[in-house]
Protein backbone atom coordinates (compact mmCIF):
# COMPACT_ATOMS: atom_id res chain seq x y z
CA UNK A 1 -0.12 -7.87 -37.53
CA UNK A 2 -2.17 -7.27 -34.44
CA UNK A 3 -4.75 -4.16 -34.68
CA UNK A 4 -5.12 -3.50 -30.73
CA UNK A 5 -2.46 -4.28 -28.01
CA UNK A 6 -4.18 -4.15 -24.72
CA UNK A 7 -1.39 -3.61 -22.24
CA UNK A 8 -2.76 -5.38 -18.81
CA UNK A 9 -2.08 -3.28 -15.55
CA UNK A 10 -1.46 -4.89 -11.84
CA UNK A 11 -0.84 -3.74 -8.86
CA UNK A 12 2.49 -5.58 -7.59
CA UNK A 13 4.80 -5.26 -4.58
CA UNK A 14 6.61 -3.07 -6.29
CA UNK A 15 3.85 -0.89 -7.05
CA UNK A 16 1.55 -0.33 -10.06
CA UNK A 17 2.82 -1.86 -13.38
CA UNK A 18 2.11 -3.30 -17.05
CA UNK A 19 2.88 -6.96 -16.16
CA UNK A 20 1.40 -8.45 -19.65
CA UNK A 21 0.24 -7.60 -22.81
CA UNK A 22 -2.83 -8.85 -25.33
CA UNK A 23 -2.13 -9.02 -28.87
CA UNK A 24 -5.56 -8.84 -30.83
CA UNK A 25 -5.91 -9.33 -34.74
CA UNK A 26 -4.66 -10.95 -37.64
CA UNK A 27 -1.64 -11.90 -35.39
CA UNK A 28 -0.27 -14.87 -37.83
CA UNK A 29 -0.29 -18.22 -37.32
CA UNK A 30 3.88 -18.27 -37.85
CA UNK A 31 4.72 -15.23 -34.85
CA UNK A 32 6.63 -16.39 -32.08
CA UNK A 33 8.63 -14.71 -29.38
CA UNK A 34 11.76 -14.12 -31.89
CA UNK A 35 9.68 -11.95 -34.06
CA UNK A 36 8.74 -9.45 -31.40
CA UNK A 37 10.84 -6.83 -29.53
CA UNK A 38 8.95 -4.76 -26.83
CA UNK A 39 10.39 -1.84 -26.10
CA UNK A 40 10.33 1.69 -23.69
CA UNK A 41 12.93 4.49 -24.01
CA UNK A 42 15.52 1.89 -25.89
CA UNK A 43 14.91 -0.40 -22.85
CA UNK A 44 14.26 -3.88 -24.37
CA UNK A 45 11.25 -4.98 -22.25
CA UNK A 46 11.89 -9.02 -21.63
CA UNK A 47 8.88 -11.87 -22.18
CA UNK A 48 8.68 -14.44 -19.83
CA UNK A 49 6.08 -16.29 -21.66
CA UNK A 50 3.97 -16.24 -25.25
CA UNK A 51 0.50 -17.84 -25.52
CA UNK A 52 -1.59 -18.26 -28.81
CA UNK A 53 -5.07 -18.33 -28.04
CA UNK A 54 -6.98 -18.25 -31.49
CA UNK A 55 -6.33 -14.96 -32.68
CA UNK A 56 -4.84 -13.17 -29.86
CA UNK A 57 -1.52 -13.71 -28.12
CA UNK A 58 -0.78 -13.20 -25.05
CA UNK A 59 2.39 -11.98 -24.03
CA UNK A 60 3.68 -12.13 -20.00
CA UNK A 61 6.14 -9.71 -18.98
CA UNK A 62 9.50 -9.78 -17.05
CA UNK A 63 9.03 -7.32 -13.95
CA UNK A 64 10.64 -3.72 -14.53
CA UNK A 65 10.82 -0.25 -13.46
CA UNK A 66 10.11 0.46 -17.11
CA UNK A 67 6.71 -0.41 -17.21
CA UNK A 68 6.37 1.05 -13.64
CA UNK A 69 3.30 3.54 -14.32
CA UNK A 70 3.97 5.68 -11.70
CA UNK A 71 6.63 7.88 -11.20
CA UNK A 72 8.17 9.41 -8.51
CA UNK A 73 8.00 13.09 -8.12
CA UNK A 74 11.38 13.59 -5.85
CA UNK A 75 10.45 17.86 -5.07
CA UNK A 76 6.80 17.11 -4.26
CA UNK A 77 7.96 13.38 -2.90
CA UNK A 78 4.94 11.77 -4.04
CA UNK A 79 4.04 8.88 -6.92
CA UNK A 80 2.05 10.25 -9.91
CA UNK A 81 0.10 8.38 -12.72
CA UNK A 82 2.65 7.88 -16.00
CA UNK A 83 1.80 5.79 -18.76
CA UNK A 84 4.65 4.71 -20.65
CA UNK A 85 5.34 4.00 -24.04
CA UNK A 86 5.61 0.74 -24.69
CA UNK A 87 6.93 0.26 -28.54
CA UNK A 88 6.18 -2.93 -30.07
CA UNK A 89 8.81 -3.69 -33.12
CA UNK A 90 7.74 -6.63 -35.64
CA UNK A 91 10.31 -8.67 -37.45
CA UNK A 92 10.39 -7.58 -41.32
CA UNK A 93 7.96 -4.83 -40.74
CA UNK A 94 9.16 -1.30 -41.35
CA UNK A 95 5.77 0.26 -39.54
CA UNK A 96 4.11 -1.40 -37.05
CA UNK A 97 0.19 0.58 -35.98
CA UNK A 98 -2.26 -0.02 -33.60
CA UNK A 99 -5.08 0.74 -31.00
CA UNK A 100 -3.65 0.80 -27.49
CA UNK A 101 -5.53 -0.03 -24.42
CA UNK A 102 -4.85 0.04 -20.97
CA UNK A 103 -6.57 -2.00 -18.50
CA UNK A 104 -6.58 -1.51 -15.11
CA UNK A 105 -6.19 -4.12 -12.32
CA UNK A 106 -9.47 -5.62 -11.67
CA UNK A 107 -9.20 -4.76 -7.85
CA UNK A 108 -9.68 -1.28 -8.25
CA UNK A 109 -13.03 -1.37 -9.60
CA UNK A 110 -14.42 -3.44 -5.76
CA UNK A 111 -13.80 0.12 -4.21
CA UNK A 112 -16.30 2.81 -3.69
CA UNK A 113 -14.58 6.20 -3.62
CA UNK A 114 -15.94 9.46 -1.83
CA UNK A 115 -15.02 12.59 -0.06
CA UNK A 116 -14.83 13.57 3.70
CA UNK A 117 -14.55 16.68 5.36
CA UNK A 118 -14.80 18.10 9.14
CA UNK A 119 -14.67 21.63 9.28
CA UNK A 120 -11.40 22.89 7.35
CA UNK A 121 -10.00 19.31 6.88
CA UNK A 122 -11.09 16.89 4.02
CA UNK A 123 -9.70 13.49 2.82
CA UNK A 124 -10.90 11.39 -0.21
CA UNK A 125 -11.09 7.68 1.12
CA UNK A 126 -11.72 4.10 -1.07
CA UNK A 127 -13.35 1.76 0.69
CA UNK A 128 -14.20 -2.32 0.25
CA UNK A 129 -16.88 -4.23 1.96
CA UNK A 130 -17.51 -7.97 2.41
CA UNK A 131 -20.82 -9.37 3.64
CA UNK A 132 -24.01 -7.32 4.93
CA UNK A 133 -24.76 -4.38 7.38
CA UNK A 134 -27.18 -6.67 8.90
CA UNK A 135 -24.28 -8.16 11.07
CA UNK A 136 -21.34 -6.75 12.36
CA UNK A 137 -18.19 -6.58 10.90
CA UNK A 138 -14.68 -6.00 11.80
CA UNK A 139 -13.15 -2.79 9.94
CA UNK A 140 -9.37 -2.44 8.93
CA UNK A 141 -8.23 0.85 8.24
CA UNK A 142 -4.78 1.17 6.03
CA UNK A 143 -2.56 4.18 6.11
CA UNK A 144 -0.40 5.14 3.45
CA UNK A 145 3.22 6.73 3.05
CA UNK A 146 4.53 9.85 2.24
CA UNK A 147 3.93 8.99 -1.38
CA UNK A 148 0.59 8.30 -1.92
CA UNK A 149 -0.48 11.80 -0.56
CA UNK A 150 -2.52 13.14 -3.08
CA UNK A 151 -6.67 13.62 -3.64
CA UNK A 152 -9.12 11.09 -4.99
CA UNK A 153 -6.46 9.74 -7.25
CA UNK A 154 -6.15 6.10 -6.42
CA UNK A 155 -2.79 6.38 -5.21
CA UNK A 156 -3.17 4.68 -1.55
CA UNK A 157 -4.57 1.82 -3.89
CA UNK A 158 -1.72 1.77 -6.55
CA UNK A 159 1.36 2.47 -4.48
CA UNK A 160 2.37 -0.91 -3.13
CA UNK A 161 0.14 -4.22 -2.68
CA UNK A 162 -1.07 -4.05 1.05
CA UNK A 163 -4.74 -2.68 0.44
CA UNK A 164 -4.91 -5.55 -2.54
CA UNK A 165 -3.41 -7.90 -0.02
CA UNK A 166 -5.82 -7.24 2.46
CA UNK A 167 -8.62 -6.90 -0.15
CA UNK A 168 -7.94 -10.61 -1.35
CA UNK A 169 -7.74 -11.81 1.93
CA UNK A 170 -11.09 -10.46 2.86
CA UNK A 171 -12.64 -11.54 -0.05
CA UNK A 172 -11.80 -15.00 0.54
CA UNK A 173 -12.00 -15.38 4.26
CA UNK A 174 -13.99 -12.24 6.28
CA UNK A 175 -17.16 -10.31 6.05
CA UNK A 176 -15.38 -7.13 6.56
CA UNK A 177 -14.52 -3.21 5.73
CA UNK A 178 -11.87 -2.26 4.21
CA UNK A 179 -11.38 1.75 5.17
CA UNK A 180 -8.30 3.34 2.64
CA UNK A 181 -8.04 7.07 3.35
CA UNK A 182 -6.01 9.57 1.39
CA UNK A 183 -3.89 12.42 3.34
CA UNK A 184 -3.71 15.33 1.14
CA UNK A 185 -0.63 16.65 -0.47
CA UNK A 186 1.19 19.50 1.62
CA UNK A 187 5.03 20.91 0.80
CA UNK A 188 5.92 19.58 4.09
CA UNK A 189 6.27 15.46 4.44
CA UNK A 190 3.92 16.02 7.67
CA UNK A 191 0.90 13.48 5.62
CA UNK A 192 -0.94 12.47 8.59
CA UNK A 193 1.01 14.81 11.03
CA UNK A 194 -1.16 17.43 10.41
CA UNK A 195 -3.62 17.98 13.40
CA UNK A 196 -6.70 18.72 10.73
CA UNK A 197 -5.82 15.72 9.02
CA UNK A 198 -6.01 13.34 12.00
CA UNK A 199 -9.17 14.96 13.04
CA UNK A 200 -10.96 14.25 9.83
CA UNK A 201 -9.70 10.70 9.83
CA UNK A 202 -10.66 10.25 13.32
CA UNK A 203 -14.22 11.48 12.86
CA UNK A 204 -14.41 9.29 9.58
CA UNK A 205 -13.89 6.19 11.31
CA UNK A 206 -16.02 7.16 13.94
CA UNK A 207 -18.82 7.96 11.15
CA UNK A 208 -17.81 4.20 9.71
CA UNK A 209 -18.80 2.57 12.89
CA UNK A 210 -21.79 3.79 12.83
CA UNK A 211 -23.04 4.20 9.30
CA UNK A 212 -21.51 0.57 8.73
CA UNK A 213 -22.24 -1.31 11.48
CA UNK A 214 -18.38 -2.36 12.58
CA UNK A 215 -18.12 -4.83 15.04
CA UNK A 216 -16.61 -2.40 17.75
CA UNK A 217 -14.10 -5.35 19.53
CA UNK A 218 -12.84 -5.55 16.07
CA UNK A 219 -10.97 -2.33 14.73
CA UNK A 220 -7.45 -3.12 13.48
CA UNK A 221 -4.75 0.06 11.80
CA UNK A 222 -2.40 -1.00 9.51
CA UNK A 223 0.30 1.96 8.30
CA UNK A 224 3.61 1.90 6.81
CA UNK A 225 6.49 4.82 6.64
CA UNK A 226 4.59 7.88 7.50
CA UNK A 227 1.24 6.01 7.84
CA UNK A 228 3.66 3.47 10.04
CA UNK A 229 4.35 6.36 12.54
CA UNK A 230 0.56 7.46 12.42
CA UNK A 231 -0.39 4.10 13.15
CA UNK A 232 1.60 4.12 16.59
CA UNK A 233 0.04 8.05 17.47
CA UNK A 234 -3.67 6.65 16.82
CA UNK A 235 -2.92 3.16 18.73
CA UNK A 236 -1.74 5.36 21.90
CA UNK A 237 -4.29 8.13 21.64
CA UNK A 238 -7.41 6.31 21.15
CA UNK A 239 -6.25 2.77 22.66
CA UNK A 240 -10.16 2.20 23.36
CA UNK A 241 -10.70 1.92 19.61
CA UNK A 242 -8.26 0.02 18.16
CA UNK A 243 -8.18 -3.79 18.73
CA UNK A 244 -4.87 -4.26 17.30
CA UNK A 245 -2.26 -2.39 14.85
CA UNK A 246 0.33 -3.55 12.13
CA UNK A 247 3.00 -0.46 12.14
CA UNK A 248 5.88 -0.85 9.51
CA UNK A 249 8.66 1.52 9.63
CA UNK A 250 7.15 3.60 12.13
CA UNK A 251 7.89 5.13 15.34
CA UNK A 252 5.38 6.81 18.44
CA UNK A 253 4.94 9.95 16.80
CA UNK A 254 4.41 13.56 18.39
CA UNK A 255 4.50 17.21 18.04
CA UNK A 256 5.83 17.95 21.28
CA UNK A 257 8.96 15.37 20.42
CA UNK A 258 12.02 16.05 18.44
CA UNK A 259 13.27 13.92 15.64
CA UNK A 260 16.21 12.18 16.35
CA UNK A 261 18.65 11.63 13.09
CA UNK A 262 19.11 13.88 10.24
CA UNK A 263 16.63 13.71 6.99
CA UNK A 264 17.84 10.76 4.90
CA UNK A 265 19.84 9.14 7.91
CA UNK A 266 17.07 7.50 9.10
CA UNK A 267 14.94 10.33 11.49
CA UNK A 268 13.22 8.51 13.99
CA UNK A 269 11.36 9.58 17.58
CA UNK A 270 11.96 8.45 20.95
CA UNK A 271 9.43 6.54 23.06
CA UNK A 272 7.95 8.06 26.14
CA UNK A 273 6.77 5.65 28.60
CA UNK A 274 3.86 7.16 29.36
CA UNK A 275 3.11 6.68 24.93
CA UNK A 276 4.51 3.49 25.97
CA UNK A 277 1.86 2.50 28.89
CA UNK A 278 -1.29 3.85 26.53
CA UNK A 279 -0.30 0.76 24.69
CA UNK A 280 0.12 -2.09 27.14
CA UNK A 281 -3.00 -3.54 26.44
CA UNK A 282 -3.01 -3.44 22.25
CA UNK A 283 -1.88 -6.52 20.04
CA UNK A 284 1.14 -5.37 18.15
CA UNK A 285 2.71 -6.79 15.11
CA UNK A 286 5.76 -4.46 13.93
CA UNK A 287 7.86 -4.88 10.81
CA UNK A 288 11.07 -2.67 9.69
CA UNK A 289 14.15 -4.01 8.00
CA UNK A 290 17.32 -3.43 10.04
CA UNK A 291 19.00 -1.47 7.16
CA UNK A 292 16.06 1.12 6.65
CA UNK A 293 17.73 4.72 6.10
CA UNK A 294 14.53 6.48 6.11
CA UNK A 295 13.11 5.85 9.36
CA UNK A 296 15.59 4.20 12.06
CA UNK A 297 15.15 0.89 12.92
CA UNK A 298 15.48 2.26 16.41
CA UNK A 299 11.95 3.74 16.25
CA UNK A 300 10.58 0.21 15.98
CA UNK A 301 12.49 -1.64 18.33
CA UNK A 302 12.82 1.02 20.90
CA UNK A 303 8.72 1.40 21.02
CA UNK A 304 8.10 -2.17 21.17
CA UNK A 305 11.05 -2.89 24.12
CA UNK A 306 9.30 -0.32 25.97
CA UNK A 307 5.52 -1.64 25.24
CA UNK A 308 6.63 -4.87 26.47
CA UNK A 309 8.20 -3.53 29.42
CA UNK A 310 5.17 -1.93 30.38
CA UNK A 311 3.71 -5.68 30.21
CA UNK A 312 2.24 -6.31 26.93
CA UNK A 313 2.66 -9.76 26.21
CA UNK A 314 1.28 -9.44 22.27
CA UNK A 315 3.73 -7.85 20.97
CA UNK A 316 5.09 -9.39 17.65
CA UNK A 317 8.72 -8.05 16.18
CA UNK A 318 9.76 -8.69 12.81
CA UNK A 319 13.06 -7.08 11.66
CA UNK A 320 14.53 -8.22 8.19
CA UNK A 321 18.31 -8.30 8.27
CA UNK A 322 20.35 -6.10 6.49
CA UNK A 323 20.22 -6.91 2.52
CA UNK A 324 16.74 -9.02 2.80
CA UNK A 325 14.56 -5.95 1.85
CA UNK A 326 15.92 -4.84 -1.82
CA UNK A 327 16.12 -2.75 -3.32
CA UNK A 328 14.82 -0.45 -1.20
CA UNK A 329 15.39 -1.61 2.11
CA UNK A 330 12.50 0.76 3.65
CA UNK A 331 9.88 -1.16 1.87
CA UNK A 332 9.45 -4.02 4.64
CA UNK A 333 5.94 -3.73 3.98
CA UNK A 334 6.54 -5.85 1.07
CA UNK A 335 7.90 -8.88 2.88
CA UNK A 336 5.70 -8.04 5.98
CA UNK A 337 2.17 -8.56 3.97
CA UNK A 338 3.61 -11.40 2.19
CA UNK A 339 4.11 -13.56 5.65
CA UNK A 340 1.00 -16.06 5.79
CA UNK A 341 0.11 -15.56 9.29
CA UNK A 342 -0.02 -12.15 9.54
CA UNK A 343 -3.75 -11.45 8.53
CA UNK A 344 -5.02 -14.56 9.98
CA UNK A 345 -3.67 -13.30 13.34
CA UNK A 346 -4.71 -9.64 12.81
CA UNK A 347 -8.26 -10.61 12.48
CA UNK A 348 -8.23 -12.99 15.41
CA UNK A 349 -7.40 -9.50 17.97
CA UNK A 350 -10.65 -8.64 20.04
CA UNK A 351 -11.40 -6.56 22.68
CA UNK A 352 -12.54 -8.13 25.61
């Protein structure tokens, strides 16, 4: 019988989950696969693989919502921390105990986290560095969704895979900043609509390029959803900092505009041209999924036709056809940060 099950947390594309298990103890020489059933709320939790490593087994996990530890709060619309309860059942044992211990992904620990605040606004922000001040570096700053609003609680981090994605690739291949802010929580889904919000992260990246030494022909934004739309209102408000942006699901978002669609139906905002001519000079990559009912397809491919028309000529368009993006066809993200050349060209963008 084991005496500890150490249940091993990773941040996916799906978002934050258990994806394994390590069985520690006097686990038996004779235990295989048939004599254990995992289990959460009845759910029969299915093993993809069983290793025996002298006394501890570990146990790999087939991917579901069930050992999803966050869950989504639909009134607040944000993802909060949830542990489940994973029940382990032992052929011919009546009562199966244990210590349980979960570990978190390994990723987390590379980021610092701290506070910032400009007069009444304040944002917690994680951040990941590559290399030395001594030389300049490019800086990447991610923007989160509607669901990872929230305050020093990880959540930008645990939501979805793009800040790991980009944290590997760093890692690997750049001596670079990685710059994750957190929007605060609100009743209203405004995230990074609100003007004291967008202050505080403008004045934080300003405070990064100096603090940090970032190579200033090298600033890229990367958003998605909420962050997506943010993404495009930074890019054509401050086109003199930003060397290039990723938006997914986004459209060029701003107060004085009115949403077009009903909430649920895919809302969306119109392009201006003079948004659009702010822009003609940034490298673009955009990614939305053609069957996105949260935000419009339209607000992608009507701001890029219109960039382009105003004569950008680096301005990528990725749209995922209808039933590619499951099984929530507004996560494009997920497919988006999963295509090989997308950092690679991201990092190649400079100013001239």
């Amino acid at each position: 019988m084991p005496s500890k099950i150490i249940y091993n947390c990773e941040v996916i594309n799906a978002g934050y989950y258990v994806t394994s298990a390590d069985l520690l103890g006097e686990t038996g020489e004779q235990l295989t696969e048939s004599h254990l059933r995992f289990e959460v709320n009845g759910h029969k939790i299915g093993i993809k693989s069983l290793l025996k490593v002298g006394r501890k087994i570990h146990i790999e996990f087939e991917e579901t919502r069930a050992l999803s530890l966050l869950n989504f709060d639909v009134k607040k619309f944000v993802n909060e921390f949830y542990y489940p309860q994973v029940n382990l059942k032992v052929c011919n044992q009546n009562t199966v105990q244990y210590e349980v211990i979960f570990k978190d992904d390994d990723y987390l620990a590379d980021f610092d986290t701290n506070i910032f605040q400009r007069d009444t606004g304040r944002i917690s922000y994680y951040q990941y560095q590559t290399g030395s001040k001594d030389e300049a570096r490019p800086l990447v700053v991610f923007l989160h969704g509607s669901g990872e609003r929230g305050f020093k609680n990880q959540m930008p981090l645990l939501g979805n895979d793009v800040p790991k994605t980009i944290h590997d690739y760093i890692s690997k291949h750049e001596n670079a900043v990685l710059l994750v802010p957190q929007a605060t929580w609100a009743p209203e889904l405004n995230g990074w609509f609100r003007p004291e919000i967008r202050k505080t992260l403008l004045s934080l990246i300003k405070s990064k390029i100096q603090s940090d030494n970032i190579d200033s022909k090298r600033i890229y934004l990367v958003g998605l959803s909420n962050g997506g739309a943010a993404t495009w209102h930074f890019a054509e408000h401050h086109s003199d900092l930003f060397s290039a942006i990723v938006p997914c699901c986004g459209y060029i978002y701003n107060e004085d505009k009115s949403f077009v669609g009903a909430a649920g139906e895919g809302r969306y905002m119109h392009p201006r041209m003079a948004e659009a001519k702010a822009l003609k000079e940034t490298p673009i990559w955009a990614f939305h999924s053609h069957d996105d009912h949260t935000v419009n397809v339209q607000g992608t491919l009507e701001a890029t036709e219109m960039v382009k028309k105003c004569g950008n000529q680096n301005v990528n368009v990725t749209i995922y056809d209808d039933g590619k993006v499951t099984p929530n066809p507004h996560g494009c993200w997920e497919p988006a940060f999963d295509t090989p050349t997308l950092l690679p060209w991201l990092f190649s963008q400079r100013k001239s």
